[in-house]
N, C-alpha and C. Protein backbone atom coordinates (compact mmCIF):
# COMPACT_ATOMS: atom_id res chain seq x y z
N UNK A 1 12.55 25.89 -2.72
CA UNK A 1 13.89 25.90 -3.29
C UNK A 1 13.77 25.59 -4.79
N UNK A 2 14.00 26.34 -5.51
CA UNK A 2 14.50 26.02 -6.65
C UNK A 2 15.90 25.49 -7.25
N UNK A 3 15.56 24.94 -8.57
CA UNK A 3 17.25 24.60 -9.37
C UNK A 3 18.07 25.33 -8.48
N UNK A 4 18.60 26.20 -8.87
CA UNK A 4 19.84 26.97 -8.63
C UNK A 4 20.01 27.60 -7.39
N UNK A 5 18.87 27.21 -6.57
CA UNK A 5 19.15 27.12 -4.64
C UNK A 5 19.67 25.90 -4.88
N UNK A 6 19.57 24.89 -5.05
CA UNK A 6 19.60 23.80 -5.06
C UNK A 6 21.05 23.64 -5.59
N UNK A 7 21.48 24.01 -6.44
CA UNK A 7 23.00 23.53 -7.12
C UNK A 7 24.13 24.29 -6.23
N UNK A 8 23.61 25.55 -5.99
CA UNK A 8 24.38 26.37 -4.66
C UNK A 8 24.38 25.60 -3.65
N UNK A 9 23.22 24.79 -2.67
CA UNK A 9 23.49 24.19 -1.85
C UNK A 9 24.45 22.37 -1.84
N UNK A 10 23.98 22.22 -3.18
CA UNK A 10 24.81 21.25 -3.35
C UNK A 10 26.82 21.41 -3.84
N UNK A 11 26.74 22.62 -3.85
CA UNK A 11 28.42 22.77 -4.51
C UNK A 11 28.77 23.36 -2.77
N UNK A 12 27.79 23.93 -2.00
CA UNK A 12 28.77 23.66 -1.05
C UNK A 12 28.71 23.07 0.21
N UNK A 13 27.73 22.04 -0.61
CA UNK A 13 28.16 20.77 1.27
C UNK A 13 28.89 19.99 -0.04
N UNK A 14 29.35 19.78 -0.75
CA UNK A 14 30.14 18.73 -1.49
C UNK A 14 31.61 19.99 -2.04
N UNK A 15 31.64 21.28 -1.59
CA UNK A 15 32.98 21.61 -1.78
C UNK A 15 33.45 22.04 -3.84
N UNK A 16 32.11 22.28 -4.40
CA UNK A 16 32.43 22.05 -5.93
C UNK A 16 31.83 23.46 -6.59
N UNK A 17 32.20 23.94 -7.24
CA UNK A 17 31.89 24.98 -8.12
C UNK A 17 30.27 24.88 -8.98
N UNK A 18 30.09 25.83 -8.61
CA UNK A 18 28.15 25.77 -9.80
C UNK A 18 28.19 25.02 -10.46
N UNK A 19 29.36 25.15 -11.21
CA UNK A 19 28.97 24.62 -12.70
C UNK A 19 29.23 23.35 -12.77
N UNK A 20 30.09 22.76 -11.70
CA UNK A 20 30.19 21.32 -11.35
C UNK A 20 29.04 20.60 -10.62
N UNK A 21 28.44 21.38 -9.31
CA UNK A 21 26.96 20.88 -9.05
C UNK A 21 26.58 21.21 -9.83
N UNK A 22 25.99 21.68 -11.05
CA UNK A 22 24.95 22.02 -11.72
C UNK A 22 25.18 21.13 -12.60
N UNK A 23 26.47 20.52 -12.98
CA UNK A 23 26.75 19.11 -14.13
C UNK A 23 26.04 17.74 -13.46
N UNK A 24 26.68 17.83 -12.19
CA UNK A 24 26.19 16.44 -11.47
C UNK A 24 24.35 16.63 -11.38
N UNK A 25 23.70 17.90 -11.05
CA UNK A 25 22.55 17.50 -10.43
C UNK A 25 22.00 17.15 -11.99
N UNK A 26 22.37 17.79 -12.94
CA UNK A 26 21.60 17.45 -14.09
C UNK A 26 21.90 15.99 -14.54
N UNK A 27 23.26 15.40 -14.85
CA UNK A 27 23.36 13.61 -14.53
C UNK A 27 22.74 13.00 -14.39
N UNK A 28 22.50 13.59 -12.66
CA UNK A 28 21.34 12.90 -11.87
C UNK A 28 19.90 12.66 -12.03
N UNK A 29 19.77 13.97 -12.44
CA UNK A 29 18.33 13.91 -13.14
C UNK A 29 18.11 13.19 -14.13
N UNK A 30 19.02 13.64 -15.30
CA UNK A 30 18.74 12.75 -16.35
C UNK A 30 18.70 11.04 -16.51
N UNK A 31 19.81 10.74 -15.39
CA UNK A 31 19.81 9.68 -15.07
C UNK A 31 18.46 8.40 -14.28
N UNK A 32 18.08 9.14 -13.46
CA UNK A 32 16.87 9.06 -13.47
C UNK A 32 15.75 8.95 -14.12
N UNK A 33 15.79 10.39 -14.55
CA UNK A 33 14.82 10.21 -16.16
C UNK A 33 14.89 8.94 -17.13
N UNK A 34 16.44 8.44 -17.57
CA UNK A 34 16.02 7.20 -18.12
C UNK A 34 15.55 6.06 -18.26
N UNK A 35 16.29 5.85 -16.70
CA UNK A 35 16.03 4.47 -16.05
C UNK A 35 14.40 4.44 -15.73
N UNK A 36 13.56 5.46 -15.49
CA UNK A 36 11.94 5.48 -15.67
C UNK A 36 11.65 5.54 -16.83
N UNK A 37 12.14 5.80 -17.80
CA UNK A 37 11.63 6.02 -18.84
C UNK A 37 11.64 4.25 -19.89
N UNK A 38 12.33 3.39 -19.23
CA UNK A 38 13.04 2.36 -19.80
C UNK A 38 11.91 1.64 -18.48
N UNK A 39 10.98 1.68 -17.34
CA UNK A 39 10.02 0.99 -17.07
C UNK A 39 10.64 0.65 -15.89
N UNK A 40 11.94 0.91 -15.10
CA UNK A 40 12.60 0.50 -14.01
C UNK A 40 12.48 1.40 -12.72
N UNK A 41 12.86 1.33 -11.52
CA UNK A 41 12.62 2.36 -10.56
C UNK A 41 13.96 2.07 -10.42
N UNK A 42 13.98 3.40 -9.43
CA UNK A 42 15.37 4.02 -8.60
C UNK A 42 15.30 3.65 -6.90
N UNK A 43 15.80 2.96 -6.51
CA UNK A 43 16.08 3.31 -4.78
C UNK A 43 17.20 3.77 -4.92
N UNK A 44 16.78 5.10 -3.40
CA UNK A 44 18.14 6.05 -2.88
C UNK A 44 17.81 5.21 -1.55
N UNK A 45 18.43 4.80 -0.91
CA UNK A 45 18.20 4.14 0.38
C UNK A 45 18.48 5.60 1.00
N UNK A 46 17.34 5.05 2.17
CA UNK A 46 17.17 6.06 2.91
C UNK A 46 16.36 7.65 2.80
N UNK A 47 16.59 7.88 1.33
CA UNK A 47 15.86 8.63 0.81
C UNK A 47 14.93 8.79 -0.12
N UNK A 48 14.52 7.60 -0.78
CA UNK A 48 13.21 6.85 -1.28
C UNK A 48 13.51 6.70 -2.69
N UNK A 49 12.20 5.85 -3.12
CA UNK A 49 12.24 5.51 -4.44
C UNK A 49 11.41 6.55 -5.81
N UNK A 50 11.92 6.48 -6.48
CA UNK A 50 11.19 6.63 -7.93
C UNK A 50 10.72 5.62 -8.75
N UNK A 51 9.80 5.48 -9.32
CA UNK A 51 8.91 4.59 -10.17
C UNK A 51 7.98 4.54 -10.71
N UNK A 52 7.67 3.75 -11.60
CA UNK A 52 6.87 4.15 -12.86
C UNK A 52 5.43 2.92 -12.24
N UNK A 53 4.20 3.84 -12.28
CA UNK A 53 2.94 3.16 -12.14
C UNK A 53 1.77 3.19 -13.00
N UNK A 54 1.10 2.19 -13.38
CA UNK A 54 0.25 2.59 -14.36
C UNK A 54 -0.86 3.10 -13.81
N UNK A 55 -1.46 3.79 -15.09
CA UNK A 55 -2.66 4.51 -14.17
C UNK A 55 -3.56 3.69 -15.03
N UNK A 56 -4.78 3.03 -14.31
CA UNK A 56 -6.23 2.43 -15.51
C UNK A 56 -6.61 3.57 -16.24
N UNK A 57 -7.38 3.28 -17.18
CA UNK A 57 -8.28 3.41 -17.84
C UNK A 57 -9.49 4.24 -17.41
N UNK A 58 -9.82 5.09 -17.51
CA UNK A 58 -11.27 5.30 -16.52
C UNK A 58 -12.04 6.70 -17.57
N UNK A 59 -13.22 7.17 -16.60
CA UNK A 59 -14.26 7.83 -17.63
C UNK A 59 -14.37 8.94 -16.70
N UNK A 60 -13.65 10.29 -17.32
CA UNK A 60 -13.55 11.59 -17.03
C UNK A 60 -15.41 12.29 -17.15
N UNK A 61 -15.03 13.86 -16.82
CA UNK A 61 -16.43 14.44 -16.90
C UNK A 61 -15.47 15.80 -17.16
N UNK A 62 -16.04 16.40 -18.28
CA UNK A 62 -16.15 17.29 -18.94
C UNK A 62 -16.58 18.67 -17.82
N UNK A 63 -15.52 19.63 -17.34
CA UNK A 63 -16.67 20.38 -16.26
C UNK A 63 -17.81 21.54 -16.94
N UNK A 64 -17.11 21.99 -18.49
CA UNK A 64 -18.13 22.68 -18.81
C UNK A 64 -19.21 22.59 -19.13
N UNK A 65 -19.22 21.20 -20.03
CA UNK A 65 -20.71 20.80 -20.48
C UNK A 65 -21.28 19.83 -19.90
N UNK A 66 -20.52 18.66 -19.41
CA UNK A 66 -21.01 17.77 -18.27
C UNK A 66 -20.65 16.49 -18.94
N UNK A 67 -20.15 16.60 -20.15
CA UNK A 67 -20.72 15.17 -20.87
C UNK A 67 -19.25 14.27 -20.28
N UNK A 68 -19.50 12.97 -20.94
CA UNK A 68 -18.44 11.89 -19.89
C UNK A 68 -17.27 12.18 -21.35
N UNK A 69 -16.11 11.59 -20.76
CA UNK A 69 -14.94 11.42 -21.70
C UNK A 69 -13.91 10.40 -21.15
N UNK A 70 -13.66 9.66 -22.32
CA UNK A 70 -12.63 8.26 -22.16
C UNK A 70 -11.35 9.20 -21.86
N UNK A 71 -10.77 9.15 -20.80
CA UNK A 71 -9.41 8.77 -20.50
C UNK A 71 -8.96 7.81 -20.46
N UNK A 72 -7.51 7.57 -21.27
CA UNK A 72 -6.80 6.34 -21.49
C UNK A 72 -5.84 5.81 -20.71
N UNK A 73 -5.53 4.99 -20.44
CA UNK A 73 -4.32 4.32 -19.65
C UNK A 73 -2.90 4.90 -19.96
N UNK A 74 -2.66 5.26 -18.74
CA UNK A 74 -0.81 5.55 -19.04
C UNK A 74 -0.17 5.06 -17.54
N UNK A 75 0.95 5.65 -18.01
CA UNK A 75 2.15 5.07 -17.15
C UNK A 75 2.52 6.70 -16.60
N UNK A 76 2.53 6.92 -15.02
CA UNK A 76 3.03 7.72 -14.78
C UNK A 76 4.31 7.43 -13.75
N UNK A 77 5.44 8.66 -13.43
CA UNK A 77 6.37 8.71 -12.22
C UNK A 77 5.64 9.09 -11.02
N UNK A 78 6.61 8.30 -10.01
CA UNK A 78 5.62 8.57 -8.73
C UNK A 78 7.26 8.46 -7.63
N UNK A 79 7.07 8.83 -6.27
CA UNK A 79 7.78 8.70 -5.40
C UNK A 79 7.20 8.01 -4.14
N UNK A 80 7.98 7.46 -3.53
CA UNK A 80 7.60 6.93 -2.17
C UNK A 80 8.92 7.39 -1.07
N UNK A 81 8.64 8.38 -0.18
CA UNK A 81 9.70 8.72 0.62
C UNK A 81 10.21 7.41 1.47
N UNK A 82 11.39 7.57 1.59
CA UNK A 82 12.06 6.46 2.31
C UNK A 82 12.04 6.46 3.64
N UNK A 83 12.70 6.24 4.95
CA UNK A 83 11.97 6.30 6.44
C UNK A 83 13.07 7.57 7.18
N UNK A 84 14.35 7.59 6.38
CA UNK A 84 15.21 8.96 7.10
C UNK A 84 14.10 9.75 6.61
N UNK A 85 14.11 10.30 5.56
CA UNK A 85 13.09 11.19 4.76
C UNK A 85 12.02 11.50 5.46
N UNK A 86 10.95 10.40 5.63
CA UNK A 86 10.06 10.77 6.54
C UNK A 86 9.80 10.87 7.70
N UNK A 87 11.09 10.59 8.61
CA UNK A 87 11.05 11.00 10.01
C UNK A 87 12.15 12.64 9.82
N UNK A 88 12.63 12.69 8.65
CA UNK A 88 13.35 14.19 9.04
C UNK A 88 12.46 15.39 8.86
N UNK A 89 11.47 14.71 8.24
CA UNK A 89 9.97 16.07 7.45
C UNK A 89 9.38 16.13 8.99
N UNK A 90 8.95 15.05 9.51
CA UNK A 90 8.14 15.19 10.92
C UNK A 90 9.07 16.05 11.89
């Protein structure tokens, strides 16, 4: 499913025009986007969290020539499905 499966299916189990799901899902997103971006996570109860994890430090390998390379520490987004979520996938 893409975006705009996605805003279609959301305008009509919620009854709203494209361009109204397509306002809210972007909100949502963005909304999201900040609150990770600002170092905080999201719980959707029931349908899981978003959150920011750091990744170490560690020593890559080069596949063409072989030689080693410093990769640096960052902070990435991550998800953890919640338990409706993962008993509705099974």
């Amino acid at each position: 499913m893409n975006k705009a499966q996605l805003v279609e299916a959301i305008a009509a189990g919620a009854n709203l025009s494209k361009v109204d799901a397509g306002r809210a899902l972007n909100a949502a997103t963005d909304a999201i986007t900040s609150t990770l971006s600002s170092g905080e996570g999201v719980q959707l109860t029931g349908f899981g969290s978003f959150m920011v994890r750091d990744r170490a430090a560690r020593t890559g390998r080069n596949p063409q020539t072989g030689t080693s390379i410093a990769i640096p520490a960052t902070r990435i987004a991550a998800f953890k499905a919640g338990k409706n979520l993962k008993e509705s996938v099974k």
